[in-house]
N, C-alpha and C. Protein backbone atom coordinates (compact mmCIF):
# COMPACT_ATOMS: atom_id res chain seq x y z
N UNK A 1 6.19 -88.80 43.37
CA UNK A 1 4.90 -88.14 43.49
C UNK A 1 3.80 -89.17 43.31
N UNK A 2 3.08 -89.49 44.60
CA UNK A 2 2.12 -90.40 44.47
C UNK A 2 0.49 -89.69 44.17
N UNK A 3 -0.07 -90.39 43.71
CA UNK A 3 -1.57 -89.53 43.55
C UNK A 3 -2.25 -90.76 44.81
N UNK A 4 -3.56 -90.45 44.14
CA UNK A 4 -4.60 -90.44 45.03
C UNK A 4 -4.69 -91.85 45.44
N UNK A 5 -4.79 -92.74 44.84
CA UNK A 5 -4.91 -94.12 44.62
C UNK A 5 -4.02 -95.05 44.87
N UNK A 6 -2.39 -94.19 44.58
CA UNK A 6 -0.90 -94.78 44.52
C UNK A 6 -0.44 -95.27 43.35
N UNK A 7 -1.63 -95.12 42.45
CA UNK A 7 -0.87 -94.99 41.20
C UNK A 7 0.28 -93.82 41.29
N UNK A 8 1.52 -94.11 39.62
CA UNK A 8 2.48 -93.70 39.37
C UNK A 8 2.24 -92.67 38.53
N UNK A 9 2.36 -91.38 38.20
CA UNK A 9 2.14 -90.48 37.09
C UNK A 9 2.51 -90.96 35.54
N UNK A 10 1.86 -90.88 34.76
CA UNK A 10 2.48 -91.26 33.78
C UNK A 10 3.68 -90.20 33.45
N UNK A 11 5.09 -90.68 33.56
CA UNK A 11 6.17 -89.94 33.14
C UNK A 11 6.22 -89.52 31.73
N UNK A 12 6.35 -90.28 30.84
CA UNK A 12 6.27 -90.34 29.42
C UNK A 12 5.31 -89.39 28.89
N UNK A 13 4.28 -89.01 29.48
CA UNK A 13 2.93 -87.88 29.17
C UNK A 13 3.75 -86.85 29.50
N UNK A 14 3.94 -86.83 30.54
CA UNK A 14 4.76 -85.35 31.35
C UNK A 14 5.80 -84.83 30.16
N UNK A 15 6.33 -85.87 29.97
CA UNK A 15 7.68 -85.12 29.36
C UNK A 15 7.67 -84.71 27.73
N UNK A 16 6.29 -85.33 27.00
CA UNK A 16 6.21 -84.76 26.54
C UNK A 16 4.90 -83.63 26.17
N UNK A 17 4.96 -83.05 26.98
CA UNK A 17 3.77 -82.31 27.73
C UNK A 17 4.56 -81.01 27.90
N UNK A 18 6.38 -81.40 28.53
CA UNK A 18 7.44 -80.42 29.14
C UNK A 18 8.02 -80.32 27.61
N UNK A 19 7.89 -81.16 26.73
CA UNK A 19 8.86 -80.91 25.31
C UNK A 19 8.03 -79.68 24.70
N UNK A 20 6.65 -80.00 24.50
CA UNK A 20 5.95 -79.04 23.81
C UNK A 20 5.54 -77.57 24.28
N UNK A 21 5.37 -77.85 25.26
CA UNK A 21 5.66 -75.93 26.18
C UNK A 21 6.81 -75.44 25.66
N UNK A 22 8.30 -76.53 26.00
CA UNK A 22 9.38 -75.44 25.68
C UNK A 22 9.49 -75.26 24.42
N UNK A 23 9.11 -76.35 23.09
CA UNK A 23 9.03 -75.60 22.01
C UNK A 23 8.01 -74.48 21.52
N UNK A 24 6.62 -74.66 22.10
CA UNK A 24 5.82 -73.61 22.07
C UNK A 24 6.28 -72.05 22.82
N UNK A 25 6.95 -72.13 23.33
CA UNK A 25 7.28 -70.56 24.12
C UNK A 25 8.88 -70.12 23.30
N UNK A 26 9.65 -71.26 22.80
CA UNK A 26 10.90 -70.72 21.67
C UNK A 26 10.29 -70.18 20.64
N UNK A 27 9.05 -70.77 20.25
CA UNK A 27 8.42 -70.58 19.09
C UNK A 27 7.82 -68.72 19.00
N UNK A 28 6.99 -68.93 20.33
CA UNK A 28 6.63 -67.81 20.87
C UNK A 28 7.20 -66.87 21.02
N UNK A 29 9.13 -66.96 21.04
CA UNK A 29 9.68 -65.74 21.79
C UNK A 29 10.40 -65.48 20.52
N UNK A 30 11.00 -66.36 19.10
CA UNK A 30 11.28 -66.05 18.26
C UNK A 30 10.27 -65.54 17.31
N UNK A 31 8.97 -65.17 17.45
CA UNK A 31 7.92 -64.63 16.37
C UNK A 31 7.11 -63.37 17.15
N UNK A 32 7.49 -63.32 18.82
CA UNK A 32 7.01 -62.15 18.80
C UNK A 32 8.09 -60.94 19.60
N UNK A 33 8.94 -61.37 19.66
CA UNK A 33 10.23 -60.60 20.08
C UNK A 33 10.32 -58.75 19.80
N UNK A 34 10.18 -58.86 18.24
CA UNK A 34 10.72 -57.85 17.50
C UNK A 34 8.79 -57.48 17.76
N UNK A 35 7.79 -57.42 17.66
CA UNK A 35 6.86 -56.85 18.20
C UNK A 35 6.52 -56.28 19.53
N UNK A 36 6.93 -57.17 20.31
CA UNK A 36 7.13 -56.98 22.05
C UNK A 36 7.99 -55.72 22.24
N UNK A 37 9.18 -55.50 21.52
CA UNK A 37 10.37 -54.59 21.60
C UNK A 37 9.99 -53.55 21.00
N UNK A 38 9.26 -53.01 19.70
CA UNK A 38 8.46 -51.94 19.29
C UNK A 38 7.40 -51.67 20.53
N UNK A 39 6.33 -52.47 20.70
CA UNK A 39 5.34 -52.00 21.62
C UNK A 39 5.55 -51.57 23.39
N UNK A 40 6.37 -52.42 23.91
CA UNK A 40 6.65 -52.43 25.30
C UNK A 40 7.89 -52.54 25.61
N UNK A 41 9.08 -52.28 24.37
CA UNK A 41 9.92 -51.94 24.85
C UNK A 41 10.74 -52.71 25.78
N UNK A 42 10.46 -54.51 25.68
CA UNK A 42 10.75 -55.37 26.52
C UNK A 42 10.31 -56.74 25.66
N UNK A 43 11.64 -57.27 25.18
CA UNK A 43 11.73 -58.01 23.89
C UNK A 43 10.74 -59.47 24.57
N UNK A 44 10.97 -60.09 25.58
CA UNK A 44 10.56 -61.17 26.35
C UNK A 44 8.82 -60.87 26.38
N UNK A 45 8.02 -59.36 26.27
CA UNK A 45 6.98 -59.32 26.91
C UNK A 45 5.72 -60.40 26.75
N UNK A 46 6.20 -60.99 25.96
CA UNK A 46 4.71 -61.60 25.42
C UNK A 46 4.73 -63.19 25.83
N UNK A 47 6.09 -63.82 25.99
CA UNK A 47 6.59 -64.87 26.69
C UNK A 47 6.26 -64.86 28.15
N UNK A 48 6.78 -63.63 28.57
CA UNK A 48 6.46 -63.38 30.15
C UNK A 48 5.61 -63.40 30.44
N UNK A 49 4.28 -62.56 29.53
CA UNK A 49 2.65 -62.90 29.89
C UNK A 49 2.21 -64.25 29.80
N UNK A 50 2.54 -65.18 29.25
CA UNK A 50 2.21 -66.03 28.82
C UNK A 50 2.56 -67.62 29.63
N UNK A 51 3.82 -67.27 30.18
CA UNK A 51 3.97 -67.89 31.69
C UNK A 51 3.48 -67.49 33.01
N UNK A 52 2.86 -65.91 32.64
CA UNK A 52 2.28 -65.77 34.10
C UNK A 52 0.68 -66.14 33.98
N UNK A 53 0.52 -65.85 32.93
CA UNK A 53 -1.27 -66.08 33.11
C UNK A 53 -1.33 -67.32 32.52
N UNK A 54 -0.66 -68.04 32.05
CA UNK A 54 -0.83 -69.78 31.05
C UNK A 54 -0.40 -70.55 31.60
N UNK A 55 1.54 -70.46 32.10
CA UNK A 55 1.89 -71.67 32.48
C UNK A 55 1.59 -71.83 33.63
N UNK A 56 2.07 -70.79 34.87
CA UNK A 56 1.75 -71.11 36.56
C UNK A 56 0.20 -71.10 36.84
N UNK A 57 -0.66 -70.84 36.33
CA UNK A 57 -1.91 -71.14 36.50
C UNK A 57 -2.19 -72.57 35.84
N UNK A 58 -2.20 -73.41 35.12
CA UNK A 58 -1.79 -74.32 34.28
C UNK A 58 -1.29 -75.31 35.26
N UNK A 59 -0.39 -75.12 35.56
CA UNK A 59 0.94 -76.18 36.56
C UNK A 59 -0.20 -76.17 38.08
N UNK A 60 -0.10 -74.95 38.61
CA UNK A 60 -0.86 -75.61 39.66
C UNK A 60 -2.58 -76.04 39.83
N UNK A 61 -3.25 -75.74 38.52
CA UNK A 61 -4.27 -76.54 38.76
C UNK A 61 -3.83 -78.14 38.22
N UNK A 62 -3.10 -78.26 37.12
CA UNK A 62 -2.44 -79.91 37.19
C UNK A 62 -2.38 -80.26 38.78
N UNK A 63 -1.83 -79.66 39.31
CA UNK A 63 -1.48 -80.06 40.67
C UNK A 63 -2.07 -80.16 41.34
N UNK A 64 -3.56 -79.28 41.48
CA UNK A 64 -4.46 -79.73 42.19
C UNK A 64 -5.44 -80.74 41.95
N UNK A 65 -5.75 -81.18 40.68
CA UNK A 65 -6.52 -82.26 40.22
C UNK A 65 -5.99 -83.26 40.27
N UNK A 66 -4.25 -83.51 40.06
CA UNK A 66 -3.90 -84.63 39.89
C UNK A 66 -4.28 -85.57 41.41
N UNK A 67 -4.47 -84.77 42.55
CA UNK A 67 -4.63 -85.19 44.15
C UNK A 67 -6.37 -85.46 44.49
N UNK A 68 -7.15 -84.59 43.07
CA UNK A 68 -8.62 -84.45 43.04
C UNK A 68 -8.58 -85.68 43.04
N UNK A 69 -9.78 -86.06 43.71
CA UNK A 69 -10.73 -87.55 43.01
C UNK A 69 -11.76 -87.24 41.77
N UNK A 70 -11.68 -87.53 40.60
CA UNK A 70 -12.58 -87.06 40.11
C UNK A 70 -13.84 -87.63 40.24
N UNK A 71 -14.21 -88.81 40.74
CA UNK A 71 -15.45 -89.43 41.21
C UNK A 71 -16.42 -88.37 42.09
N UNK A 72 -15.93 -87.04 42.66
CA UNK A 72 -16.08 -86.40 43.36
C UNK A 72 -17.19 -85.13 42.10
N UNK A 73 -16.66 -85.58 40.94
CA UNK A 73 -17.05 -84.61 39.99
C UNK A 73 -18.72 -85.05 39.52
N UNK A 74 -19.03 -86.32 39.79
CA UNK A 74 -19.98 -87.04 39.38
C UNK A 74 -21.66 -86.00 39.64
N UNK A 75 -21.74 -85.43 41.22
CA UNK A 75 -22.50 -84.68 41.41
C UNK A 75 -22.50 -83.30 40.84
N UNK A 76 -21.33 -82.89 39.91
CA UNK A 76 -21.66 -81.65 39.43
C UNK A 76 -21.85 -81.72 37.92
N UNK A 77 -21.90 -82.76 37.39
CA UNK A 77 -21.99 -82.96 36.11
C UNK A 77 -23.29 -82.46 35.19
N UNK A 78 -24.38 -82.84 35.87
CA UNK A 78 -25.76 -81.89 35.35
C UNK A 78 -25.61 -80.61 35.26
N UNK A 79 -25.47 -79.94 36.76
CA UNK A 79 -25.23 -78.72 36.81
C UNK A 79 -24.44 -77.93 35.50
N UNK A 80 -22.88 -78.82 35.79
CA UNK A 80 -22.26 -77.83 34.56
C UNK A 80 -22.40 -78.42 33.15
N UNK A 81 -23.27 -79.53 32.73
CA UNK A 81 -23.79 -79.45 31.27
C UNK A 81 -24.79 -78.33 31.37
N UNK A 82 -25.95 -77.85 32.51
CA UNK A 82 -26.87 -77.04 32.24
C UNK A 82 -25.97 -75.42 32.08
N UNK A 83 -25.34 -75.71 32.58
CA UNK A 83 -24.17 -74.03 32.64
C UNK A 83 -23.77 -73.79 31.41
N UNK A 84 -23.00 -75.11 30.69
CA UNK A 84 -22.48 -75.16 29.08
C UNK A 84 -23.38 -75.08 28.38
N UNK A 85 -24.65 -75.26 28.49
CA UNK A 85 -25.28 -75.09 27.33
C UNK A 85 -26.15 -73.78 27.42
């Protein structure tokens, strides 16, 4: 996977980027399990939300920035400090 420039991704970031999701969502599915299964009746529910609205939204904007130029961001930078503040 080449980016924009032909630089190399940093691998070593990635992976542990991929370590801490999967311990954050074991973490996630062993503390809210037995709540998920009282409320909705579907022990996974709160894991499942949490990959649909966190991780795949997540993954593919990585994916789209990593191809962004961000030099491209330079002209919106006023704008969205005046937005943030």
């Amino acid at each position: 996977m080449m980016t924009h420039r032909g630089h190399q991704p940093d691998y070593l970031l990635l992976g542990i980027v991929a370590v801490l999701l999967l311990f954050g969502f074991i973490v996630l599915s062993s503390a809210s399990t037995p709540i998920a299964y009282q409320k909705f009746n579907q022990p996974y529910y709160f894991v499942i939300h949490q990959i649909v609205t966190g991780l795949l939204p997540g993954v593919l904007l990585f994916f789209f920035f990593s191809r962004f130029h961000y030099t491209k961001l330079k002209r919106l930078a006023f704008p969205l400090l005046i937005f943030s503040i």
